[in-house]
PDB file of N, CA and C in Angstrom:
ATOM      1  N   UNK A   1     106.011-164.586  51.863  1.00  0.00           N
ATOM      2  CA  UNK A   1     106.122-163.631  50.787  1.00  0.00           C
ATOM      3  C   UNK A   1     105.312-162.396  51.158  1.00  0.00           C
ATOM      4  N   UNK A   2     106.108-161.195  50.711  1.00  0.00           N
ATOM      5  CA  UNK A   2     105.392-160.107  51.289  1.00  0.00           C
ATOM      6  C   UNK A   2     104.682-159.369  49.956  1.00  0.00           C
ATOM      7  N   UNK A   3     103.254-159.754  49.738  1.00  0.00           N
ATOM      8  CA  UNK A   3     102.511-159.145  48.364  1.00  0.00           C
ATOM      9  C   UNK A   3     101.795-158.089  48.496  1.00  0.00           C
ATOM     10  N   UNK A   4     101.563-157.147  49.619  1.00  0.00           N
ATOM     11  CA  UNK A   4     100.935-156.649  50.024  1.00  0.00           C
ATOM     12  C   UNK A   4     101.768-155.310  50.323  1.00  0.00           C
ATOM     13  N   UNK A   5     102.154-153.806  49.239  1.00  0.00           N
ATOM     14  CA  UNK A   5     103.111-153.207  49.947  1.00  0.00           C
ATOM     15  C   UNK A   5     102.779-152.540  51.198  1.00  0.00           C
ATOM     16  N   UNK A   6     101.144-152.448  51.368  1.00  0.00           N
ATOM     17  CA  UNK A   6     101.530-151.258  52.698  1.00  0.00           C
ATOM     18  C   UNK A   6     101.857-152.114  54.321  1.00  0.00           C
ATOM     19  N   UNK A   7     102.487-152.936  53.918  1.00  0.00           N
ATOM     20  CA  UNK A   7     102.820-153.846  55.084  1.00  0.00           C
ATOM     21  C   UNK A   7     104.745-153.381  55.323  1.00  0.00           C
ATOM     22  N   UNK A   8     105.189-152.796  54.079  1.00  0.00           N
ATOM     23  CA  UNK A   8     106.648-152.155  53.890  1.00  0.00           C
ATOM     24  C   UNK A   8     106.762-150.537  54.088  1.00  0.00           C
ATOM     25  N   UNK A   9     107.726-150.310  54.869  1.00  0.00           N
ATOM     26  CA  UNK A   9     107.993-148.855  54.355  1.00  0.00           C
ATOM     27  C   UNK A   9     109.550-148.526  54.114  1.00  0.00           C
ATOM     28  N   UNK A  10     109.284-147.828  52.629  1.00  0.00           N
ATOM     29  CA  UNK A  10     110.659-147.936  51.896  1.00  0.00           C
ATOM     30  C   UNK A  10     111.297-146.900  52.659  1.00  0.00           C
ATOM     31  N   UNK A  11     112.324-146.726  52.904  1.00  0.00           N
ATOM     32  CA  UNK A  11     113.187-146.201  53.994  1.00  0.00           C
ATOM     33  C   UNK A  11     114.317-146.002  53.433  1.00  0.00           C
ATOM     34  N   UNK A  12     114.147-144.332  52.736  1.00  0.00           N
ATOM     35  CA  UNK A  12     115.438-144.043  52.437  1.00  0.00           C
ATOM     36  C   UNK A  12     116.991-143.627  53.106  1.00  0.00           C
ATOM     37  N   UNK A  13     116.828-143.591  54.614  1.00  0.00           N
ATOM     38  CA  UNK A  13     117.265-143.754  55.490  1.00  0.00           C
ATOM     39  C   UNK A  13     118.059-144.653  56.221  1.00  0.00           C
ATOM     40  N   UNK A  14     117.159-145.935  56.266  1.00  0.00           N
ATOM     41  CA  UNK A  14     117.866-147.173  56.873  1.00  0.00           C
ATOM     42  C   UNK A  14     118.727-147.826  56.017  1.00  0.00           C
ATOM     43  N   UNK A  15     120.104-148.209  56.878  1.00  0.00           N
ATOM     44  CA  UNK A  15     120.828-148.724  56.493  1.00  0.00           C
ATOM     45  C   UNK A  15     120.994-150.443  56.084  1.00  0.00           C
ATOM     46  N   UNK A  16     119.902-150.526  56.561  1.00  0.00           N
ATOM     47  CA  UNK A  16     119.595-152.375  56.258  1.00  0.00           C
ATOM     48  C   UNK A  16     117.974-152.606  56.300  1.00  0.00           C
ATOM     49  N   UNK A  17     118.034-153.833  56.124  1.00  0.00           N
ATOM     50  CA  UNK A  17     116.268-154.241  55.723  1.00  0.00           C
ATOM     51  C   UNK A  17     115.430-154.761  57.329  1.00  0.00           C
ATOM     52  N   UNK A  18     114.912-154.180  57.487  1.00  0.00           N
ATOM     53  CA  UNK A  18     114.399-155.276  59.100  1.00  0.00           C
ATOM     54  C   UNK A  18     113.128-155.647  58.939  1.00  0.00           C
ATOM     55  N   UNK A  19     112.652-156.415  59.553  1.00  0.00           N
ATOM     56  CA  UNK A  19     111.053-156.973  59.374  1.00  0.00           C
ATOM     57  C   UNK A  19     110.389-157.199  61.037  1.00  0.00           C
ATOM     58  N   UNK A  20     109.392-157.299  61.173  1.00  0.00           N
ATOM     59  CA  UNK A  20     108.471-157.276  62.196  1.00  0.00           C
ATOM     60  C   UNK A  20     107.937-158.554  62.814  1.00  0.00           C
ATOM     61  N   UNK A  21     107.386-158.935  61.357  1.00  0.00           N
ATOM     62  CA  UNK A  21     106.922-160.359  61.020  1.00  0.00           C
ATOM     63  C   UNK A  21     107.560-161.095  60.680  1.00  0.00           C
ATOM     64  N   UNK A  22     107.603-162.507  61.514  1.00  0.00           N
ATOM     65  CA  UNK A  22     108.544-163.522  61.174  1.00  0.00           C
ATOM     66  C   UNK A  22     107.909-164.800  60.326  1.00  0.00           C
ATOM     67  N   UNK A  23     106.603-164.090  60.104  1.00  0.00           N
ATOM     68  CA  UNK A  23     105.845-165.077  59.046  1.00  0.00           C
ATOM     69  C   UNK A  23     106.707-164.392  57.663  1.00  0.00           C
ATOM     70  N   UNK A  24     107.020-163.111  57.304  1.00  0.00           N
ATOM     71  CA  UNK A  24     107.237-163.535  56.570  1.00  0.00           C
ATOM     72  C   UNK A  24     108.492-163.982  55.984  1.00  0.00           C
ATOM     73  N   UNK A  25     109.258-164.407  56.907  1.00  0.00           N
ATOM     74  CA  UNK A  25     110.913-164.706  56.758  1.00  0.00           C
ATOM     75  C   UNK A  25     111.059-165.762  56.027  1.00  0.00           C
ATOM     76  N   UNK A  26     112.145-166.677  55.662  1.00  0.00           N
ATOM     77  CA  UNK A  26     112.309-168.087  54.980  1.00  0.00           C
ATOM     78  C   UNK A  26     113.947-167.708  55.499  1.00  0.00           C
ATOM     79  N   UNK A  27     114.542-169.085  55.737  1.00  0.00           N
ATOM     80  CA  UNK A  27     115.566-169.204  55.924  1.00  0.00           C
ATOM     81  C   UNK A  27     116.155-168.719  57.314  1.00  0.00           C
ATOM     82  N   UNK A  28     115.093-168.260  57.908  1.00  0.00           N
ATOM     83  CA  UNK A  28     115.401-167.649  59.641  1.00  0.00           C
ATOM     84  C   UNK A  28     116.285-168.600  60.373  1.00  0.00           C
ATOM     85  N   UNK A  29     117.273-167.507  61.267  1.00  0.00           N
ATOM     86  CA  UNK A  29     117.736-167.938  61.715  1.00  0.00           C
ATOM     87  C   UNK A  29     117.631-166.897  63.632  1.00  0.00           C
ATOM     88  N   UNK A  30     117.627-167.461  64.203  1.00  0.00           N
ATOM     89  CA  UNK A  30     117.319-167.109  65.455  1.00  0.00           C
ATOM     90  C   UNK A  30     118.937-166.726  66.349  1.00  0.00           C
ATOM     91  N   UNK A  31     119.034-165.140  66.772  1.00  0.00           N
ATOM     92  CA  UNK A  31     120.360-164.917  67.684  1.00  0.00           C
ATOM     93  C   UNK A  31     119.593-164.590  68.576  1.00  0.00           C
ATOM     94  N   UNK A  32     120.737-165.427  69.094  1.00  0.00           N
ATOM     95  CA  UNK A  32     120.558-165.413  71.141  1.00  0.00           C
ATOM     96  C   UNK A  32     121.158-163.472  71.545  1.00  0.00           C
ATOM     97  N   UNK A  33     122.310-163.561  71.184  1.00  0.00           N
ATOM     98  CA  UNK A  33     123.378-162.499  71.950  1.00  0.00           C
ATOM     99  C   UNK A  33     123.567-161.594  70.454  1.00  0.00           C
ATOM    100  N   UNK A  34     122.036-161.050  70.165  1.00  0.00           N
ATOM    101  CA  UNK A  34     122.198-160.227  68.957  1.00  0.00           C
ATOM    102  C   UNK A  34     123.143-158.936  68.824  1.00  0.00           C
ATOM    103  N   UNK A  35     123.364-158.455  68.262  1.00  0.00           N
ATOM    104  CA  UNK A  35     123.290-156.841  67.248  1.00  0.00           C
ATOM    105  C   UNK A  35     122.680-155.617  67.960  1.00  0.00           C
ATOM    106  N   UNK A  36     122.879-154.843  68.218  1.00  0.00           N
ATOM    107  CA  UNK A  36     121.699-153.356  68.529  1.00  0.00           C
ATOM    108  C   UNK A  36     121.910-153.120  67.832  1.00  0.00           C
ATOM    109  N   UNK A  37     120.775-152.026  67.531  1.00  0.00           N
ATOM    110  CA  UNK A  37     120.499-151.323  66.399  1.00  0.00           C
ATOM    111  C   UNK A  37     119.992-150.451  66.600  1.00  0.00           C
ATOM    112  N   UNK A  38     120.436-148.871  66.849  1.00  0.00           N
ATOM    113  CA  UNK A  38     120.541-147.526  66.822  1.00  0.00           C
ATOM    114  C   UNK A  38     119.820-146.568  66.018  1.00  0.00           C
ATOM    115  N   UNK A  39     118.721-146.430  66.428  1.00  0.00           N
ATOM    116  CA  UNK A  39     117.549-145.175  66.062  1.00  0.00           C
ATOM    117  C   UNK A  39     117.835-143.769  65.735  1.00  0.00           C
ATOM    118  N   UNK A  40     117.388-142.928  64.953  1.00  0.00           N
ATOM    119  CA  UNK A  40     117.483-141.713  64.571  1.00  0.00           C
ATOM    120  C   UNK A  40     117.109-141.131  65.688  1.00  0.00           C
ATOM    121  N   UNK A  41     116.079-141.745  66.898  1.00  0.00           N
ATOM    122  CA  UNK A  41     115.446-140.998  67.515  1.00  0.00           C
ATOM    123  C   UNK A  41     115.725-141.468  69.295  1.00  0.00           C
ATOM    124  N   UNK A  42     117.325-141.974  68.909  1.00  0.00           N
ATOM    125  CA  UNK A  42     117.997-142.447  69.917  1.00  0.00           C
ATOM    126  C   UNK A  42     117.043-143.329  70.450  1.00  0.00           C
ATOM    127  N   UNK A  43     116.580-143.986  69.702  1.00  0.00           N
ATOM    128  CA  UNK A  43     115.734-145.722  70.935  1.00  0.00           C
ATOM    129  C   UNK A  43     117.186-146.745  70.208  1.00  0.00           C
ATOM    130  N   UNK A  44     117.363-147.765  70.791  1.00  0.00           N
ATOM    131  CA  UNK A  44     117.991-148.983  70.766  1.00  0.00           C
ATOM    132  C   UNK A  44     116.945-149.514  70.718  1.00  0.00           C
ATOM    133  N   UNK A  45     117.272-151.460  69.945  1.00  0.00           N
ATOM    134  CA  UNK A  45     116.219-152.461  69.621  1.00  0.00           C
ATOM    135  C   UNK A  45     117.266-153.202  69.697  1.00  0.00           C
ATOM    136  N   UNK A  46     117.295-154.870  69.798  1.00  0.00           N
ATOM    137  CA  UNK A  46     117.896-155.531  69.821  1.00  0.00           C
ATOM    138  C   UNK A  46     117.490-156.760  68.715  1.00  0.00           C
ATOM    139  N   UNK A  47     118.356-157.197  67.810  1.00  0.00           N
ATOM    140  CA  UNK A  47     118.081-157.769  66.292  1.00  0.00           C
ATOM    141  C   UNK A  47     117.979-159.135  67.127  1.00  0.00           C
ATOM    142  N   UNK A  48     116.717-160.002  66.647  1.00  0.00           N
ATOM    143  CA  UNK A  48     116.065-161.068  66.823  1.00  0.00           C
ATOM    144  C   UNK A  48     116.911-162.333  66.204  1.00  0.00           C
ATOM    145  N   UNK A  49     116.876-161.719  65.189  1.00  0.00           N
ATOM    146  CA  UNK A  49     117.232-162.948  63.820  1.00  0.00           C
ATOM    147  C   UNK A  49     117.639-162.119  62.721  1.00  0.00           C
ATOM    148  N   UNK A  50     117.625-163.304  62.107  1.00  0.00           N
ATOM    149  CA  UNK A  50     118.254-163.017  60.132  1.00  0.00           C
ATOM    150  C   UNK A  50     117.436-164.088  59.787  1.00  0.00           C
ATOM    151  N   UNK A  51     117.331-163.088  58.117  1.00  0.00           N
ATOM    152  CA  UNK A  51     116.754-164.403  57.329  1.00  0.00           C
ATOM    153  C   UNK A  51     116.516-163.572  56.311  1.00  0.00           C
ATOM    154  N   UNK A  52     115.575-164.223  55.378  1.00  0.00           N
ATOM    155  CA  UNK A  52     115.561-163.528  53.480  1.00  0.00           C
ATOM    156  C   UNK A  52     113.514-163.688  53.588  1.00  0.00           C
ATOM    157  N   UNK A  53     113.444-162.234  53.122  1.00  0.00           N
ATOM    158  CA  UNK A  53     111.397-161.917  52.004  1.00  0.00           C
ATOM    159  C   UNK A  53     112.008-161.796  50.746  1.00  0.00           C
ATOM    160  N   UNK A  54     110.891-162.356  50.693  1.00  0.00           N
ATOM    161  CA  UNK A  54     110.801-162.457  49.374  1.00  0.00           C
ATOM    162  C   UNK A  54     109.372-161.639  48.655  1.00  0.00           C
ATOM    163  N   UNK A  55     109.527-160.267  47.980  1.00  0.00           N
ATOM    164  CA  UNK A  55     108.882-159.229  48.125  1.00  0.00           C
ATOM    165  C   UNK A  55     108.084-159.304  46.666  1.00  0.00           C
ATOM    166  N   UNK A  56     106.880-159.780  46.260  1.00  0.00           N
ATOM    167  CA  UNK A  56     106.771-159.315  45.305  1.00  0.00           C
ATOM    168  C   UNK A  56     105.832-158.659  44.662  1.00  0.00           C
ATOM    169  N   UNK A  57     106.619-157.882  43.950  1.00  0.00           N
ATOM    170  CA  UNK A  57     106.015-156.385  43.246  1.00  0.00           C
ATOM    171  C   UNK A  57     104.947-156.175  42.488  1.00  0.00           C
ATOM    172  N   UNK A  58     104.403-155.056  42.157  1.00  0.00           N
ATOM    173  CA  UNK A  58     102.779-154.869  41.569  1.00  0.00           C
ATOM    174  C   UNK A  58     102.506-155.585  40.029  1.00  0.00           C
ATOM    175  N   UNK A  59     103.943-155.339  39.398  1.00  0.00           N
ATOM    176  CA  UNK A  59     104.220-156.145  38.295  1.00  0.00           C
ATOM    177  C   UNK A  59     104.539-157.767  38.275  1.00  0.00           C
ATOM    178  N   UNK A  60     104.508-158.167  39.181  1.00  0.00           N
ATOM    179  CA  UNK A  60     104.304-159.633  39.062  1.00  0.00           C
ATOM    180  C   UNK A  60     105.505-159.996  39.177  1.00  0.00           C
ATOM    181  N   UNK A  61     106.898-158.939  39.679  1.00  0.00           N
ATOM    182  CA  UNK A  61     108.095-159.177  39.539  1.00  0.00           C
ATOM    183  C   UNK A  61     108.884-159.702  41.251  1.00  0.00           C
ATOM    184  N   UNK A  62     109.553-161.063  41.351  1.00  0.00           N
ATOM    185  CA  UNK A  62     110.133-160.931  42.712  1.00  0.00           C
ATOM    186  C   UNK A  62     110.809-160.723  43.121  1.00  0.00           C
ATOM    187  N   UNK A  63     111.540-160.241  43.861  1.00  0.00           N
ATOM    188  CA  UNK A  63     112.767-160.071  44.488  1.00  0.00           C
ATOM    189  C   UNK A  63     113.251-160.651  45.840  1.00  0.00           C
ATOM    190  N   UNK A  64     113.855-161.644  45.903  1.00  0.00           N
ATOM    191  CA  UNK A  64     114.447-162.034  47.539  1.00  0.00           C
ATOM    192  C   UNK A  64     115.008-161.381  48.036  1.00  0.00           C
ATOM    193  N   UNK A  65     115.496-160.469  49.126  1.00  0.00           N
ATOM    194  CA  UNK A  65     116.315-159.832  49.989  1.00  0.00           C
ATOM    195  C   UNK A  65     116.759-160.467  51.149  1.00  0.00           C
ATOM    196  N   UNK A  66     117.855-160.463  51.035  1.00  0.00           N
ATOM    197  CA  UNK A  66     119.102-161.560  52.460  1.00  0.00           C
ATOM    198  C   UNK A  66     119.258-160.662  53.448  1.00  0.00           C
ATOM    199  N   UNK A  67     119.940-161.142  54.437  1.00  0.00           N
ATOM    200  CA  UNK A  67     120.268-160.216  55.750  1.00  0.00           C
ATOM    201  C   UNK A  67     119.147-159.087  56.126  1.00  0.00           C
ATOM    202  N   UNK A  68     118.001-159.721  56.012  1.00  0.00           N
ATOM    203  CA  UNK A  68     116.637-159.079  56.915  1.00  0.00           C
ATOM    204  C   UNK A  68     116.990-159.043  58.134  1.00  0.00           C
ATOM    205  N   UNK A  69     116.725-158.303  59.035  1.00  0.00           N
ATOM    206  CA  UNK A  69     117.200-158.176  60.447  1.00  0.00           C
ATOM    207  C   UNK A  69     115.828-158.728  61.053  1.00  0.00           C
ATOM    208  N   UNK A  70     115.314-159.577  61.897  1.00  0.00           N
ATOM    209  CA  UNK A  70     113.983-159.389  62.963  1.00  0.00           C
ATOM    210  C   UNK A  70     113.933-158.461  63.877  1.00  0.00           C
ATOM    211  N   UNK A  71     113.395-157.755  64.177  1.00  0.00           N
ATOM    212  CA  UNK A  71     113.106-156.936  65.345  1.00  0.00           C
ATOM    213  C   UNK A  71     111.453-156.937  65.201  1.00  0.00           C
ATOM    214  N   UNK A  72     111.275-157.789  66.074  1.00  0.00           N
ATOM    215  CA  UNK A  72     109.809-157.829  66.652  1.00  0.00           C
ATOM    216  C   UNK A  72     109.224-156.588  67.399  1.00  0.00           C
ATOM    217  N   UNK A  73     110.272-155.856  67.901  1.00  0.00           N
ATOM    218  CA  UNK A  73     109.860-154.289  68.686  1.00  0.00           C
ATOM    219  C   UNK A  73     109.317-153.663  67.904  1.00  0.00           C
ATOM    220  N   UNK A  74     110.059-153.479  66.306  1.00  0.00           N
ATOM    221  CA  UNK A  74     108.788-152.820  65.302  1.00  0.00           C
ATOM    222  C   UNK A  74     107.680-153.059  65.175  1.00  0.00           C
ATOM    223  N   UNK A  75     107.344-151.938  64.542  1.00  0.00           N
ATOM    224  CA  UNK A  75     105.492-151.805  64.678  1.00  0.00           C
ATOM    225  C   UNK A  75     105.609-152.116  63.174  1.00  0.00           C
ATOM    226  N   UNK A  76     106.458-151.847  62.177  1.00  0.00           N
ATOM    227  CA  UNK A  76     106.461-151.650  60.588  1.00  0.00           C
ATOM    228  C   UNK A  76     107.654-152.705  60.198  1.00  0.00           C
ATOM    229  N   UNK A  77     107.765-153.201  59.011  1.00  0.00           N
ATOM    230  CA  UNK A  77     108.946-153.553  58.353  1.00  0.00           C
ATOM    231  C   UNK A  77     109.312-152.670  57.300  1.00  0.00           C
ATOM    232  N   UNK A  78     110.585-152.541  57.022  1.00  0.00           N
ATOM    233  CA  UNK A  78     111.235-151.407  56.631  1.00  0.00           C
ATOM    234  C   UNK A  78     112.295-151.885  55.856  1.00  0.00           C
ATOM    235  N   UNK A  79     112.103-151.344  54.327  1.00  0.00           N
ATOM    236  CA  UNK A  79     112.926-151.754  53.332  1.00  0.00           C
ATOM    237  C   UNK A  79     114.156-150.641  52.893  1.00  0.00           C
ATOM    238  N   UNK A  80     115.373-151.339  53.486  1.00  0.00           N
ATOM    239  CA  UNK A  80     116.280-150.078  52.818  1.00  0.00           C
ATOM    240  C   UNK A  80     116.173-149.095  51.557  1.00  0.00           C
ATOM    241  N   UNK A  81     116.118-148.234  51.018  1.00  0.00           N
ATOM    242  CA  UNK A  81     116.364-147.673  49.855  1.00  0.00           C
ATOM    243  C   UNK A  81     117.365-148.206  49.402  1.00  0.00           C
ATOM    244  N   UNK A  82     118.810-147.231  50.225  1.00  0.00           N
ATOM    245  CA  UNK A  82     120.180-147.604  49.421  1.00  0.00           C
ATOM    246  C   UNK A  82     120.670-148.955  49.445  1.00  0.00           C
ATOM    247  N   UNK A  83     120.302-150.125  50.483  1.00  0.00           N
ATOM    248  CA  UNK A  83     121.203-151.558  50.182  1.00  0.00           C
ATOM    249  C   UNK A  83     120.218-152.277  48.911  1.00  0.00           C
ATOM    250  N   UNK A  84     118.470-151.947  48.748  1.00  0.00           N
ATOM    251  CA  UNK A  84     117.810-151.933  47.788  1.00  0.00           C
ATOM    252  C   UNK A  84     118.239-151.326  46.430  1.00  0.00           C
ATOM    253  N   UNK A  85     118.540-150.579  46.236  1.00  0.00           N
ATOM    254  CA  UNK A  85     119.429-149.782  45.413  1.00  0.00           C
ATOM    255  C   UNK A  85     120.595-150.785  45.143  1.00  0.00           C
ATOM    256  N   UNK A  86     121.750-150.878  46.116  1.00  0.00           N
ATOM    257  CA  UNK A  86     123.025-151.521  45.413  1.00  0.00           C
ATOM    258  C   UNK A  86     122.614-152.833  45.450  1.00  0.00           C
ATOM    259  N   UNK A  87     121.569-153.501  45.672  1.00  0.00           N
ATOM    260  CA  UNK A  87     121.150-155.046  45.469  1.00  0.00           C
ATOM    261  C   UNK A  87     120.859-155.072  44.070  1.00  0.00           C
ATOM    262  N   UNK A  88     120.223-154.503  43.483  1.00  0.00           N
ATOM    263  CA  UNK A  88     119.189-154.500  42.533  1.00  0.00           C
ATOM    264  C   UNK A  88     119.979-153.744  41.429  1.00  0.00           C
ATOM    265  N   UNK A  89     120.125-152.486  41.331  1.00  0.00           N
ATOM    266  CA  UNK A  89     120.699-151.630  40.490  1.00  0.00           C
ATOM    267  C   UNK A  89     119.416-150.841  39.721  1.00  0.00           C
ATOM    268  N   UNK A  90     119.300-149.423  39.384  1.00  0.00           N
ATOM    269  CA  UNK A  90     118.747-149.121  38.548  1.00  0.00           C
ATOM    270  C   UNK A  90     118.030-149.098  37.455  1.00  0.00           C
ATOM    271  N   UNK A  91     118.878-150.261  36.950  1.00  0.00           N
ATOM    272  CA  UNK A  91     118.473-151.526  35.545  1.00  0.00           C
ATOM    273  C   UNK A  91     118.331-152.661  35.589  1.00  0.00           C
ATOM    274  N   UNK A  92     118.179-153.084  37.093  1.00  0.00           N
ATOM    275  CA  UNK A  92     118.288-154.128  36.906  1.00  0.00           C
ATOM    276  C   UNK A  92     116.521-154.673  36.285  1.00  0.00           C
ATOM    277  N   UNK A  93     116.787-155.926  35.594  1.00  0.00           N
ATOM    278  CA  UNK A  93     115.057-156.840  35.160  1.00  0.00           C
ATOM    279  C   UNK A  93     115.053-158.118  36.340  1.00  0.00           C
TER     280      UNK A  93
END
């Protein structure tokens, strides 16, 4: 569980969720012959795994998020804005 936000950076940018740390994954699953994944700043990374954090908020509120990408090459884990956005919704409780 990730309780701690400055361990996230919300990323209005990225198109999916990736994480660093595989402590904090649940449900990991490990690819051999992954995914790349294409940088703003033209670097390539190659996706580790999948799996679901479970993130929770200053209000005591949790949220699980699926299709976390691993990339251990990050230095940060990085929470989509917009798939955060259409997960959740505006209203959502």
């Amino acid at each position: 569980m990730v309780e701690n936000s400055a361990k996230l950076v919300y990323d209005t940018g990225a198109s999916r969720h990736f994480c660093a740390n595989k402590e904090f994954m649940q449900d990991f699953k490990n690819i051999i012959d992954g995914e790349w994944v294409y940088m703003g700043n033209s670097m390539i990374a190659r996706v580790r795994g999948k799996g679901k954090i479970l993130l929770k908020f200053t209000l005591g509120k949790l949220r699980s998020l699926s299709n976390v990408q691993y990339m251990p090459s990050f230095r940060r884990n990085f929470v989509s804005g917009i798939t955060l956005e259409l997960s959740f919704g505006p209203n959502s409780t």
